[in-house]
C-alpha atoms as a PDB file:
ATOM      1  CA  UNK A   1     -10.699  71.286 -58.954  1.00  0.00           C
ATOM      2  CA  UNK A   2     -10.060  69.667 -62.185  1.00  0.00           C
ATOM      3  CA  UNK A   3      -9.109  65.915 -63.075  1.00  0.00           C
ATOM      4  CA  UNK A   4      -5.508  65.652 -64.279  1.00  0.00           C
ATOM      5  CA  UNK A   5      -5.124  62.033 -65.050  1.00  0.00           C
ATOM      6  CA  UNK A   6      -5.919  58.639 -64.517  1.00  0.00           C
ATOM      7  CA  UNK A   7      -4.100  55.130 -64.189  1.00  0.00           C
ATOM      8  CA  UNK A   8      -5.024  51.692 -63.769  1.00  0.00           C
ATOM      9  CA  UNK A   9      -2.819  48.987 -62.046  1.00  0.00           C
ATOM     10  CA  UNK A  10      -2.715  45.345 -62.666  1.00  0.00           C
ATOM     11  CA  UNK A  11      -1.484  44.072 -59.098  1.00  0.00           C
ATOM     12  CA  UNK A  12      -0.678  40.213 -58.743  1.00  0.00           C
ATOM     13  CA  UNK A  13      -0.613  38.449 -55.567  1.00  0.00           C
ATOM     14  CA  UNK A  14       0.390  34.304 -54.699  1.00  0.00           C
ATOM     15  CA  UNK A  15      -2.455  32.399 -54.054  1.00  0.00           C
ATOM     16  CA  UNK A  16      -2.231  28.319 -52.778  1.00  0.00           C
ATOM     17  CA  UNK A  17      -4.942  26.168 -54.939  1.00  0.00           C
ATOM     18  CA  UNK A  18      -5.893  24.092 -53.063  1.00  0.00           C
ATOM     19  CA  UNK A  19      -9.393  23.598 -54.880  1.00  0.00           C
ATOM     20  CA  UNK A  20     -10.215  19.566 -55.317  1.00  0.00           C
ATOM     21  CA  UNK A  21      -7.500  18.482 -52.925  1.00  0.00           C
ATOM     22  CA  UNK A  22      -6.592  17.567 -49.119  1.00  0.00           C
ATOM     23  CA  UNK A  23      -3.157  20.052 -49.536  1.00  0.00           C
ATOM     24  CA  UNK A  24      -2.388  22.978 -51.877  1.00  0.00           C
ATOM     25  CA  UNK A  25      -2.042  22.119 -55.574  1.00  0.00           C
ATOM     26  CA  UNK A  26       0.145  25.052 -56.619  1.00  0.00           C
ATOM     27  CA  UNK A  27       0.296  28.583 -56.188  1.00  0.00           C
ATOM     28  CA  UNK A  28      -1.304  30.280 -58.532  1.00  0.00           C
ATOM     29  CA  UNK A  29      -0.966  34.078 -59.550  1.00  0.00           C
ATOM     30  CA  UNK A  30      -4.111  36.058 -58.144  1.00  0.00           C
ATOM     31  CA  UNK A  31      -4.576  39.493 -60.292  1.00  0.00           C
ATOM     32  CA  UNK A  32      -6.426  42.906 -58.889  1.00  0.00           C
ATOM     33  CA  UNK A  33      -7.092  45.986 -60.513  1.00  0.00           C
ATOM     34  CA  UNK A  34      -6.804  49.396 -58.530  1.00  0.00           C
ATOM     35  CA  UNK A  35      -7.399  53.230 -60.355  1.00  0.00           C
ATOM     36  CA  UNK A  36      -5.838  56.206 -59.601  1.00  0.00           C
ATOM     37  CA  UNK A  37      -7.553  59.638 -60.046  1.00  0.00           C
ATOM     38  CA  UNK A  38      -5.086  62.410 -59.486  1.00  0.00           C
ATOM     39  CA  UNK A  39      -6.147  66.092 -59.415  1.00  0.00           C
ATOM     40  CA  UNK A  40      -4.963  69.970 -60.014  1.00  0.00           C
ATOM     41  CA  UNK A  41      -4.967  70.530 -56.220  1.00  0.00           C
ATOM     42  CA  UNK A  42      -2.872  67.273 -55.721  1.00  0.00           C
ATOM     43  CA  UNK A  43      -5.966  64.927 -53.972  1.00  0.00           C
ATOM     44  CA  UNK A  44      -5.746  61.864 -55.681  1.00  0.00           C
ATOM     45  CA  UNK A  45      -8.281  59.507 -55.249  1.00  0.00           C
ATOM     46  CA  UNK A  46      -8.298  55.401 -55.242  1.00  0.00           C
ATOM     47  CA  UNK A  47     -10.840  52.994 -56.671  1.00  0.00           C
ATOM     48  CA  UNK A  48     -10.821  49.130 -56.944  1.00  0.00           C
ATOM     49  CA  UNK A  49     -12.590  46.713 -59.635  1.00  0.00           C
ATOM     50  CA  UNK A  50     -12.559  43.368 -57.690  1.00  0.00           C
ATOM     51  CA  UNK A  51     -10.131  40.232 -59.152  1.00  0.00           C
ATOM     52  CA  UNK A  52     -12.379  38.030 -61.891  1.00  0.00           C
ATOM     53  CA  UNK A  53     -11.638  34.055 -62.172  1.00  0.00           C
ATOM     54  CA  UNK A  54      -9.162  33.470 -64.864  1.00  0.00           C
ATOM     55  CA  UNK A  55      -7.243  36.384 -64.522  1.00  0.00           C
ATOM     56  CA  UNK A  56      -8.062  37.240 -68.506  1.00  0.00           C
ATOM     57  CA  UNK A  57     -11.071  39.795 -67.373  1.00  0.00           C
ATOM     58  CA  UNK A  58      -8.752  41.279 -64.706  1.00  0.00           C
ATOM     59  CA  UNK A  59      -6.267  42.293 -67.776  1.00  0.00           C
ATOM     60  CA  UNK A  60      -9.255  43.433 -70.102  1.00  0.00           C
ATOM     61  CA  UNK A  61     -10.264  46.013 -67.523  1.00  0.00           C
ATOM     62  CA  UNK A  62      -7.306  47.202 -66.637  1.00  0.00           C
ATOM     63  CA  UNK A  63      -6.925  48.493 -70.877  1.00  0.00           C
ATOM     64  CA  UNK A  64     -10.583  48.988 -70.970  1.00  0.00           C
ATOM     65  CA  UNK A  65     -10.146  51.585 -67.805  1.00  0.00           C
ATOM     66  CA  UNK A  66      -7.419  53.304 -68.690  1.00  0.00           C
ATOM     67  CA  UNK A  67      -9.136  54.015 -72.339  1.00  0.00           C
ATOM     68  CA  UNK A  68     -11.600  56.521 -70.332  1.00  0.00           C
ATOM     69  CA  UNK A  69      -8.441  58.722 -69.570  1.00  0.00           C
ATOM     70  CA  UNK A  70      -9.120  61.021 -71.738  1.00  0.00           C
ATOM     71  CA  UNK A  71     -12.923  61.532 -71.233  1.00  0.00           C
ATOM     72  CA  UNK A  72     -12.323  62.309 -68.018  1.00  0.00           C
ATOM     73  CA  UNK A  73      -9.124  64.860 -67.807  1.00  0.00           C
ATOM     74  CA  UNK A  74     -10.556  68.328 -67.170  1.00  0.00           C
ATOM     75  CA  UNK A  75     -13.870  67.182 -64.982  1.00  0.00           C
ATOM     76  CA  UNK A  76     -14.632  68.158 -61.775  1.00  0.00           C
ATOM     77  CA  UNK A  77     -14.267  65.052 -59.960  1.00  0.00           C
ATOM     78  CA  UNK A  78     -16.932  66.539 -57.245  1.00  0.00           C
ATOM     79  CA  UNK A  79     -19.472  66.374 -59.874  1.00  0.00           C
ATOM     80  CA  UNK A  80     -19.766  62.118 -59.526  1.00  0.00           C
ATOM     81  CA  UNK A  81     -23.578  61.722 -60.760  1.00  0.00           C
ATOM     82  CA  UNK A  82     -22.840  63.549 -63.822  1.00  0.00           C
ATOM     83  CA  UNK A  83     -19.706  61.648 -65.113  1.00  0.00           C
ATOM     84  CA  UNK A  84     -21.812  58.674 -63.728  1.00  0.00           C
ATOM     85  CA  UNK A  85     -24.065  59.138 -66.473  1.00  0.00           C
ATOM     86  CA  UNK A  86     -22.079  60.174 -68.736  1.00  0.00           C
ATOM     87  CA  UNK A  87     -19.798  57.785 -69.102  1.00  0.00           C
ATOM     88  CA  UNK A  88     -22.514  54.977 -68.780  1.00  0.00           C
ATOM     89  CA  UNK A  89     -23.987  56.722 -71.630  1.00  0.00           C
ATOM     90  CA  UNK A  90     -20.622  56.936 -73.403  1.00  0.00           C
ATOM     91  CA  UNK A  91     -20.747  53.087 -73.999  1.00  0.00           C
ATOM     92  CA  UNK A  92     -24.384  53.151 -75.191  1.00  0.00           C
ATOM     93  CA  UNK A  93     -23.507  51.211 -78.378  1.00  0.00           C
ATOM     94  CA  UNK A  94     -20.676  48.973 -76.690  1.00  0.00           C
ATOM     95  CA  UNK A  95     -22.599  47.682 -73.937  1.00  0.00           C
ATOM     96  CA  UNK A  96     -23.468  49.334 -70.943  1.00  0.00           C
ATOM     97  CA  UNK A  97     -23.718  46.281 -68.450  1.00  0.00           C
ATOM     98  CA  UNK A  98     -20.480  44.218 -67.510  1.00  0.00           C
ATOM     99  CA  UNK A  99     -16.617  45.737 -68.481  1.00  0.00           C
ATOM    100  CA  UNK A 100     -18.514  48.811 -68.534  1.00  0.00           C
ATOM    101  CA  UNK A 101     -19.676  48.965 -65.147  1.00  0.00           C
ATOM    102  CA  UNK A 102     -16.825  47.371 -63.343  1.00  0.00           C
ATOM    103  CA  UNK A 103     -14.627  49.871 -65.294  1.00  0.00           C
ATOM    104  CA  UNK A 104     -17.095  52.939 -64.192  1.00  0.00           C
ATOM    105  CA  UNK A 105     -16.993  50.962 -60.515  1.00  0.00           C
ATOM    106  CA  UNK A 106     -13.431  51.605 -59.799  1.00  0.00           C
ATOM    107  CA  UNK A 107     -13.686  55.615 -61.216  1.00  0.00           C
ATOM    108  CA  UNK A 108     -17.071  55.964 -59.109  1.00  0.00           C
ATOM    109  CA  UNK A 109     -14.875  54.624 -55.818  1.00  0.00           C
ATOM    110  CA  UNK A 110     -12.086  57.094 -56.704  1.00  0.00           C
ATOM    111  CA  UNK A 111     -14.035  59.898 -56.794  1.00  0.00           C
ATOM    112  CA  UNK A 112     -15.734  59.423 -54.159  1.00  0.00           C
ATOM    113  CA  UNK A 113     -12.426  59.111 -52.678  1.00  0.00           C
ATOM    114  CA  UNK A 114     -11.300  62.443 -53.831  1.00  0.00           C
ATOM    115  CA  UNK A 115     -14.946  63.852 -52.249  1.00  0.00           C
ATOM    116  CA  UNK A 116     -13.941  62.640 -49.033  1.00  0.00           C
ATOM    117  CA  UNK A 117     -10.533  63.925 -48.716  1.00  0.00           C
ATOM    118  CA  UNK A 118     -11.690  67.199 -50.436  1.00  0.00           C
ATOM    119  CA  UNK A 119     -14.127  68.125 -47.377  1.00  0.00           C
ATOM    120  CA  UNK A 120     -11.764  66.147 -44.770  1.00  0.00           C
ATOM    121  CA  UNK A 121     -14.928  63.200 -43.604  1.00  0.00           C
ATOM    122  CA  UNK A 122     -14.897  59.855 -44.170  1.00  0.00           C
ATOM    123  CA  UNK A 123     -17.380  58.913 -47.205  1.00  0.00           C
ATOM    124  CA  UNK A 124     -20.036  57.212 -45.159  1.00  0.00           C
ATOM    125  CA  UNK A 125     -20.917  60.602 -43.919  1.00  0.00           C
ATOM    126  CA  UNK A 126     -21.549  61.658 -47.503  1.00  0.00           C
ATOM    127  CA  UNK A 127     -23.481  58.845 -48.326  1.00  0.00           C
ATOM    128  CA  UNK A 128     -26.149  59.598 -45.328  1.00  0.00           C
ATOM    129  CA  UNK A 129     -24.436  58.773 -42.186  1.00  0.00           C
ATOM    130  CA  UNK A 130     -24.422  55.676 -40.345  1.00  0.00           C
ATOM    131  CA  UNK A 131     -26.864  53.430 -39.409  1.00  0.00           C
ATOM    132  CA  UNK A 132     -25.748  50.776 -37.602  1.00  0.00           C
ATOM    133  CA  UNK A 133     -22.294  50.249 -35.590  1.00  0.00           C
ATOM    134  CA  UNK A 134     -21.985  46.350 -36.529  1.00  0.00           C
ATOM    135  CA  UNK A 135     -22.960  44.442 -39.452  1.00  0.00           C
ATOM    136  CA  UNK A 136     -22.834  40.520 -39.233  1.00  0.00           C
ATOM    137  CA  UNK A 137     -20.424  38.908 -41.893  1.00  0.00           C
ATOM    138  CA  UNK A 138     -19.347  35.604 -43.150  1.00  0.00           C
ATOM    139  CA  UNK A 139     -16.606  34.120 -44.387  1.00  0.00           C
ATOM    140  CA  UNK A 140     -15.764  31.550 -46.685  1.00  0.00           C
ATOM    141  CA  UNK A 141     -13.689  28.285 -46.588  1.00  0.00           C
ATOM    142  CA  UNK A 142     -11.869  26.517 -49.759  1.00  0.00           C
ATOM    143  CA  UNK A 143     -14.198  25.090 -52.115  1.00  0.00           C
ATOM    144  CA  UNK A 144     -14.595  21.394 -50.911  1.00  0.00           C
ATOM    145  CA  UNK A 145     -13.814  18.618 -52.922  1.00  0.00           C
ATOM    146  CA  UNK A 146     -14.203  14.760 -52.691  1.00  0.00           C
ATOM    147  CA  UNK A 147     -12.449  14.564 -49.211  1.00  0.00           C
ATOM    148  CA  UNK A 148     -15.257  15.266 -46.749  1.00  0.00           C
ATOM    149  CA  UNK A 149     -13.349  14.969 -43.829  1.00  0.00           C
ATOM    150  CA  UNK A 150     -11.160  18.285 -45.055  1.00  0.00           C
ATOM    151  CA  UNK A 151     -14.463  20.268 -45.598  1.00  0.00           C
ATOM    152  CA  UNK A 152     -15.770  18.973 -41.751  1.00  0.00           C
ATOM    153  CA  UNK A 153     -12.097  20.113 -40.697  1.00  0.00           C
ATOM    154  CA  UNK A 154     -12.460  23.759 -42.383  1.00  0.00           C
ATOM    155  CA  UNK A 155     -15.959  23.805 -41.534  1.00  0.00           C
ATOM    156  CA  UNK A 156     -14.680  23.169 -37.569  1.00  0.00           C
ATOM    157  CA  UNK A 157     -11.941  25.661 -38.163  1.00  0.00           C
ATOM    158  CA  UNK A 158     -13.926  28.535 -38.854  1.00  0.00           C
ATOM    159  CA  UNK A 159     -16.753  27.620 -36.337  1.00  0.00           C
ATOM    160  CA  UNK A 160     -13.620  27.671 -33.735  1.00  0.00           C
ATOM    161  CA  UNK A 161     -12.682  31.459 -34.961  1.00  0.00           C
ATOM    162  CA  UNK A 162     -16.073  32.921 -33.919  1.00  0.00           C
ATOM    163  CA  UNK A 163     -17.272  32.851 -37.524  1.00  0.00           C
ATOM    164  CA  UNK A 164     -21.511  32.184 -37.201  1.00  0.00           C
ATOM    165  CA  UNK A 165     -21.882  31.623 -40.644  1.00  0.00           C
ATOM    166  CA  UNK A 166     -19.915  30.670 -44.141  1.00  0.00           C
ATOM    167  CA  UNK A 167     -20.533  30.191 -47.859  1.00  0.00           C
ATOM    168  CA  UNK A 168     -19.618  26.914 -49.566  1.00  0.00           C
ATOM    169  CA  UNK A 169     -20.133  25.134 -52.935  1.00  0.00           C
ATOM    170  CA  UNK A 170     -20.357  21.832 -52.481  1.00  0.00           C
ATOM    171  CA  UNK A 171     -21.238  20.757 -56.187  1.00  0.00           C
ATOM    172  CA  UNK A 172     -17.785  22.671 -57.662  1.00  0.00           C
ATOM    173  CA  UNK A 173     -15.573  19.147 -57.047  1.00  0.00           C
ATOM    174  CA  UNK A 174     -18.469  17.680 -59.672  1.00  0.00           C
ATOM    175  CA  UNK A 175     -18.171  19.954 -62.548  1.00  0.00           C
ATOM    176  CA  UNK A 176     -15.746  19.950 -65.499  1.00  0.00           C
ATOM    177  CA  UNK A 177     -13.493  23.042 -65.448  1.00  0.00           C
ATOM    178  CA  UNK A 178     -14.986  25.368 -62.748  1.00  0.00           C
ATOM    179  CA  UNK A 179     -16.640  28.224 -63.794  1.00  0.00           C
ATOM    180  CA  UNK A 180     -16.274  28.509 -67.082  1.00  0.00           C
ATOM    181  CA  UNK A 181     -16.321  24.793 -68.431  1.00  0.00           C
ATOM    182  CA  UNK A 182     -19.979  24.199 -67.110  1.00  0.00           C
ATOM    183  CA  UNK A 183     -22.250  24.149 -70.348  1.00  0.00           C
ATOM    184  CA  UNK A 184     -25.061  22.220 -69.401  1.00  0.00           C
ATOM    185  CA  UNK A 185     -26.455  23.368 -66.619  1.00  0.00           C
ATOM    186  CA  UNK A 186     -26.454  19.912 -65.150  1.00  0.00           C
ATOM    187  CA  UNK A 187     -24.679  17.985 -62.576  1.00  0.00           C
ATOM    188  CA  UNK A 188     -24.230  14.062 -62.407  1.00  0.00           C
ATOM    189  CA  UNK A 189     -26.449  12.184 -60.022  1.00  0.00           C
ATOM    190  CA  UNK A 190     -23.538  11.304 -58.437  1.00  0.00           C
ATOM    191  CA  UNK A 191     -22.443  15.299 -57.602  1.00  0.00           C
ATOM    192  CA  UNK A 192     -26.053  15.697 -56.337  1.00  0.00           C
ATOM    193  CA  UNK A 193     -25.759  13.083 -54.250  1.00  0.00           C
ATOM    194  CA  UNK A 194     -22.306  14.176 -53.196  1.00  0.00           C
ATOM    195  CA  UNK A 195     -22.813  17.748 -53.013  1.00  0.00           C
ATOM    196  CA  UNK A 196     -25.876  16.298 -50.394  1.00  0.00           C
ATOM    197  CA  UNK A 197     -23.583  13.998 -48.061  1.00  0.00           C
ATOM    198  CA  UNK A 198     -21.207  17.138 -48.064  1.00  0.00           C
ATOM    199  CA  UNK A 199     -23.867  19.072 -47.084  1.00  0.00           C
ATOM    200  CA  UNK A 200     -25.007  16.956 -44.330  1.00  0.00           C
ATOM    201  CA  UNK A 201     -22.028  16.384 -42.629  1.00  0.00           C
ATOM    202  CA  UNK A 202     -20.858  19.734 -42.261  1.00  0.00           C
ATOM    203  CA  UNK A 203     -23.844  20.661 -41.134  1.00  0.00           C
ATOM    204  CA  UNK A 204     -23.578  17.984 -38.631  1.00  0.00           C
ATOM    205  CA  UNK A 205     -19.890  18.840 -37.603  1.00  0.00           C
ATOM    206  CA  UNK A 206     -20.932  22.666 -36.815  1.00  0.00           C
ATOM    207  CA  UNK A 207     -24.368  22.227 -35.107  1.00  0.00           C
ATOM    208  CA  UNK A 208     -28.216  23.940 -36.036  1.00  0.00           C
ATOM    209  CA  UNK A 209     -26.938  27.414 -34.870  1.00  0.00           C
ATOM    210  CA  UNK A 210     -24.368  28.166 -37.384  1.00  0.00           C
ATOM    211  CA  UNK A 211     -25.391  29.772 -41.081  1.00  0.00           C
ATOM    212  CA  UNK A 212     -24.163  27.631 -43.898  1.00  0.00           C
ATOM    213  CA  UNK A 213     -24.446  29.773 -47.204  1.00  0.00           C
ATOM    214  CA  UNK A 214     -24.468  27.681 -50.408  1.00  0.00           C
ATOM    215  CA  UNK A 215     -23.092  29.320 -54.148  1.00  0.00           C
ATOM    216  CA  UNK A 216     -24.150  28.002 -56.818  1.00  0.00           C
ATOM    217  CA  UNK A 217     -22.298  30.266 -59.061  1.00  0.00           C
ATOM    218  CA  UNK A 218     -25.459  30.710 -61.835  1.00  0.00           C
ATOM    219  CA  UNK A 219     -24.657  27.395 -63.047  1.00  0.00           C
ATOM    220  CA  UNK A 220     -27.867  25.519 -63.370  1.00  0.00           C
ATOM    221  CA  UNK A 221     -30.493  24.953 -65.290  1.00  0.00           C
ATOM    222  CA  UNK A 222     -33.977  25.022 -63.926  1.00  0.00           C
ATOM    223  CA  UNK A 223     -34.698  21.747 -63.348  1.00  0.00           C
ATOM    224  CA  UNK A 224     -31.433  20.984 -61.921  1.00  0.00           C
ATOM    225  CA  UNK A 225     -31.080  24.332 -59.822  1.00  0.00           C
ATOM    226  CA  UNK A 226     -34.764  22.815 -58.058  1.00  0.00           C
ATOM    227  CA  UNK A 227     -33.343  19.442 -57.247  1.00  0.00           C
ATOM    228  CA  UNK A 228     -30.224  20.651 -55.541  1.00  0.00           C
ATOM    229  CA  UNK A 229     -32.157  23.380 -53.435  1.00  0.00           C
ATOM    230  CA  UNK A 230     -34.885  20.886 -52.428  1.00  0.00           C
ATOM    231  CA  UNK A 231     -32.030  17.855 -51.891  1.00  0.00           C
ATOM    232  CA  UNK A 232     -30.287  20.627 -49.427  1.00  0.00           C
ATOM    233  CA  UNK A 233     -33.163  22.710 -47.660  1.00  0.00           C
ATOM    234  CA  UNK A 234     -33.639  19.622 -45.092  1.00  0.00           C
ATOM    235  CA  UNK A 235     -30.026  20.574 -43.738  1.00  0.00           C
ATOM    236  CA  UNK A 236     -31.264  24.210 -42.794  1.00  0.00           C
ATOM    237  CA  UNK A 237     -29.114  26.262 -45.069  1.00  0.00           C
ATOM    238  CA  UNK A 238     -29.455  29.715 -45.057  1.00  0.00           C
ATOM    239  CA  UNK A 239     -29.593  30.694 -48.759  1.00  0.00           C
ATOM    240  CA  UNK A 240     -29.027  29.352 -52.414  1.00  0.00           C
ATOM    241  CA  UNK A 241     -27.124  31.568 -54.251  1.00  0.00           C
ATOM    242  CA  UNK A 242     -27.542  32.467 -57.703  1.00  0.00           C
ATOM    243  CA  UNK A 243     -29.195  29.081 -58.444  1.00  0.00           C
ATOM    244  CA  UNK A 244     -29.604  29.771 -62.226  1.00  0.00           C
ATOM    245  CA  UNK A 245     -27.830  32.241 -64.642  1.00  0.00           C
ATOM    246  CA  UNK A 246     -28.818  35.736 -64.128  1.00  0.00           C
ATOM    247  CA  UNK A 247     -29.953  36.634 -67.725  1.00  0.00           C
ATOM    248  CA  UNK A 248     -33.273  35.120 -66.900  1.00  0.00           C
ATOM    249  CA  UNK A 249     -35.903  37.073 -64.558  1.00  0.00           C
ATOM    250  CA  UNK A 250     -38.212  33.732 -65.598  1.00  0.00           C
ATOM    251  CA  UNK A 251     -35.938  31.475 -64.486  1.00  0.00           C
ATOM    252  CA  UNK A 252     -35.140  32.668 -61.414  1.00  0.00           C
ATOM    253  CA  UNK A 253     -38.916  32.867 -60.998  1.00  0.00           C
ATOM    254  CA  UNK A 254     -39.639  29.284 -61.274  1.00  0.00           C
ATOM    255  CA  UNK A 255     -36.888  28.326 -59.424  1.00  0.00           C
ATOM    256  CA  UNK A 256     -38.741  30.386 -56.468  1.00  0.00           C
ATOM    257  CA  UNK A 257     -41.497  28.759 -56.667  1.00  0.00           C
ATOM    258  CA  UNK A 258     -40.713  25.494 -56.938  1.00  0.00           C
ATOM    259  CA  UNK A 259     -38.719  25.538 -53.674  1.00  0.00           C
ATOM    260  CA  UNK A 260     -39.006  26.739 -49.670  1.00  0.00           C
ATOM    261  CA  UNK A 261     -35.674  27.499 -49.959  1.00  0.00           C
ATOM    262  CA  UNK A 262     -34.027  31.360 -49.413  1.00  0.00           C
ATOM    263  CA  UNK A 263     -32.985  32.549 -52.184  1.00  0.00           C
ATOM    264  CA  UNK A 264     -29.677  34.948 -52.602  1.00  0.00           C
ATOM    265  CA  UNK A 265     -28.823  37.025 -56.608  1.00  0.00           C
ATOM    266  CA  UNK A 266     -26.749  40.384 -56.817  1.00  0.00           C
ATOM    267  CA  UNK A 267     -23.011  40.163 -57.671  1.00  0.00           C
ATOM    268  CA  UNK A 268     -23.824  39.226 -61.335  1.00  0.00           C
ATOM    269  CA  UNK A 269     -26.281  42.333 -61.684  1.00  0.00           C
ATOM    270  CA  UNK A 270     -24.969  45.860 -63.490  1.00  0.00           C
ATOM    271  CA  UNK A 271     -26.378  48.781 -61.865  1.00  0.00           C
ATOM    272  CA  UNK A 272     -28.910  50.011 -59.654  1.00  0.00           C
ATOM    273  CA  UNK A 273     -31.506  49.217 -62.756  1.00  0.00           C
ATOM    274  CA  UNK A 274     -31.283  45.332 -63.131  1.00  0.00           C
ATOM    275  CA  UNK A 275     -32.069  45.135 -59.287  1.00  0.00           C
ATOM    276  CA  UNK A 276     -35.549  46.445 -60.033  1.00  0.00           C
ATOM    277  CA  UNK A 277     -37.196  43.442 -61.464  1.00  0.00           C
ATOM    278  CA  UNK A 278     -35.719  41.447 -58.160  1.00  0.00           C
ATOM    279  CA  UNK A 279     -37.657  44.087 -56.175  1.00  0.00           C
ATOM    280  CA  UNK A 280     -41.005  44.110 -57.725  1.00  0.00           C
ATOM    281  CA  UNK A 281     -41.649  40.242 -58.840  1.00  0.00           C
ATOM    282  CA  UNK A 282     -39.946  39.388 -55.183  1.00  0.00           C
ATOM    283  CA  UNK A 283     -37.568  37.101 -56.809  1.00  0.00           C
ATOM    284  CA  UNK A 284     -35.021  37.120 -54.295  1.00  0.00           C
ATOM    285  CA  UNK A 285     -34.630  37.253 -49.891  1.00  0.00           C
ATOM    286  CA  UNK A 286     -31.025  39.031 -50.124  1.00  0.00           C
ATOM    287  CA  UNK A 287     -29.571  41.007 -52.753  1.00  0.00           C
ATOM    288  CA  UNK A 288     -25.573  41.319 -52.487  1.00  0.00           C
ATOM    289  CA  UNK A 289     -24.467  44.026 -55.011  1.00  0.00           C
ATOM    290  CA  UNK A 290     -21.089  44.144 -55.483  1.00  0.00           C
ATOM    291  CA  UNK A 291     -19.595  47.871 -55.634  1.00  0.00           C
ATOM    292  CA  UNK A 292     -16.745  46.927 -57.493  1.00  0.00           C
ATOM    293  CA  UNK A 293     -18.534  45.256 -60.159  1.00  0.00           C
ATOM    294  CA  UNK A 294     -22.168  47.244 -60.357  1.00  0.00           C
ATOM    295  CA  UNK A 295     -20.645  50.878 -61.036  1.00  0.00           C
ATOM    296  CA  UNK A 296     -19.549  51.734 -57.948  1.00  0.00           C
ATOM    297  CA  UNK A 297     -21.769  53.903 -55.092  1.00  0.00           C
ATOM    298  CA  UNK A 298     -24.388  54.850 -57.726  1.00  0.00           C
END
């Protein structure tokens, strides 16, 4: 079986923004990326690099994909360590962590795809079998903004669908331009103090028993990323996600010991090898790799 193409879609969805406010905003255009692998023997396989804020990445990587076309036509798609490797080596000089890997993510997914279908099982039997017939999730609500009363109504919402536990920001309302217009690595004492009241009354709306997850999107700086966790560990929350930006093991390090707090890094790492120095310095409670960003099952 031989590899006789590959295309990458650019799928766009509606999407109500309703970030800042009581009551949607406008509806914005949501973008995804999907890859098609088809074959000689007529399997074709899917794969899918998850949506990035802004939209602009999701285009990117939809080109950058479809570029690999031509390295792959011809492979056996069976043999998925070996293009693995070689197309992470293919970028050696371009970068191997980032586009690279979410592009190599969606290909990795599609192949395995094609595995699956090839030998007629589902993939989790290739991967090692089962382990477990449930796995707990959560979920997460709109990002809240100043009007605490909305985030104790969402907070009640989900508690009333049988959810035990959801992620939140609670500092996003305080910083200029979301993800990508924080620079400082600060927040106002006033969004401390906010993201703290917001904290406390959800937590207060939806009881000790239910998990309340807080993202902090690898904003903050160190001293900043301490404050918040220590201002919110009194209101039992479960973890503190990705309190500082992930380019620095030492950061993340201090932040850890500075604080009782869980702490929760993964969907910003690329590949199985950035994940090591989280293992063996113990820098983190939960790791969350994201497939569709990391390089796929690898």
């Amino acid at each position: 079986m031989k590899i006789t193409d590959l295309k990458s879609y650019l799928i766009q969805m509606d999407w109500d923004d309703r970030t800042g406010g009581s009551e949607p905003k406008n509806t914005v255009k949501r973008e995804f990326v999907f890859v098609q692998i088809d074959t000689d023997e007529g399997i074709t396989g899917w794969g899918e690099i998850t949506n990035y804020p802004g939209n602009i990445g999701n285009r990117a990587i939809q080109k950058y994909t479809s570029e690999i076309k031509d390295f792959l036509v011809g492979k056996d798609p069976t043999r998925i360590e070996e293009i693995w490797a070689r197309t992470f080596r293919l970028f050696t000089y371009t970068g191997t962590r980032g586009a690279t890997t979410a592009a190599m993510s969606g290909i990795d997914i599609a192949l395995w795809d094609i595995f699956g279908k090839s030998l007629n099982l589902p993939i989790y039997k290739l991967l090692g079998g089962a382990v477990r017939e449930n796995i707990p999730l959560y979920t997460h609500p709109p990002e809240p903004g100043p009007d605490i009363e909305l985030a104790i109504r969402d907070a009640k919402e989900i508690v009333a669908s049988g959810h035990m536990a959801f992620k939140m920001d609670p500092m996003m309302h305080s910083l200029d331009g979301g993800n990508v217009g924080f620079l400082d690595g600060e927040i106002s004492a006033e969004g401390a103090e906010r993201a703290e009241q917001i904290t406390a009354e959800v937590r207060d709306a939806v009881g000790p028993s239910i998990e309340i997850l807080i993202d902090a999107h690898g904003r903050f700086n160190v001293p900043t990323a301490i404050d918040l966790a220590n201002r919110l560990e009194p209101y039992g929350i479960h973890w503190f996600e990705e309190p500082v930006p992930v380019e620095s093991y030492h950061a993340l390090q201090q932040v850890r010991d500075s604080t009782g707090v869980r702490i929760s890094v993964g969907e910003r790492l690329h590949t199985r090898f950035e994940f090591v120095p989280i293992f063996e310095n113990n820098l983190a409670d939960y790791v969350m790799p994201d497939v569709t960003w990391t390089g796929g099952d690898n």
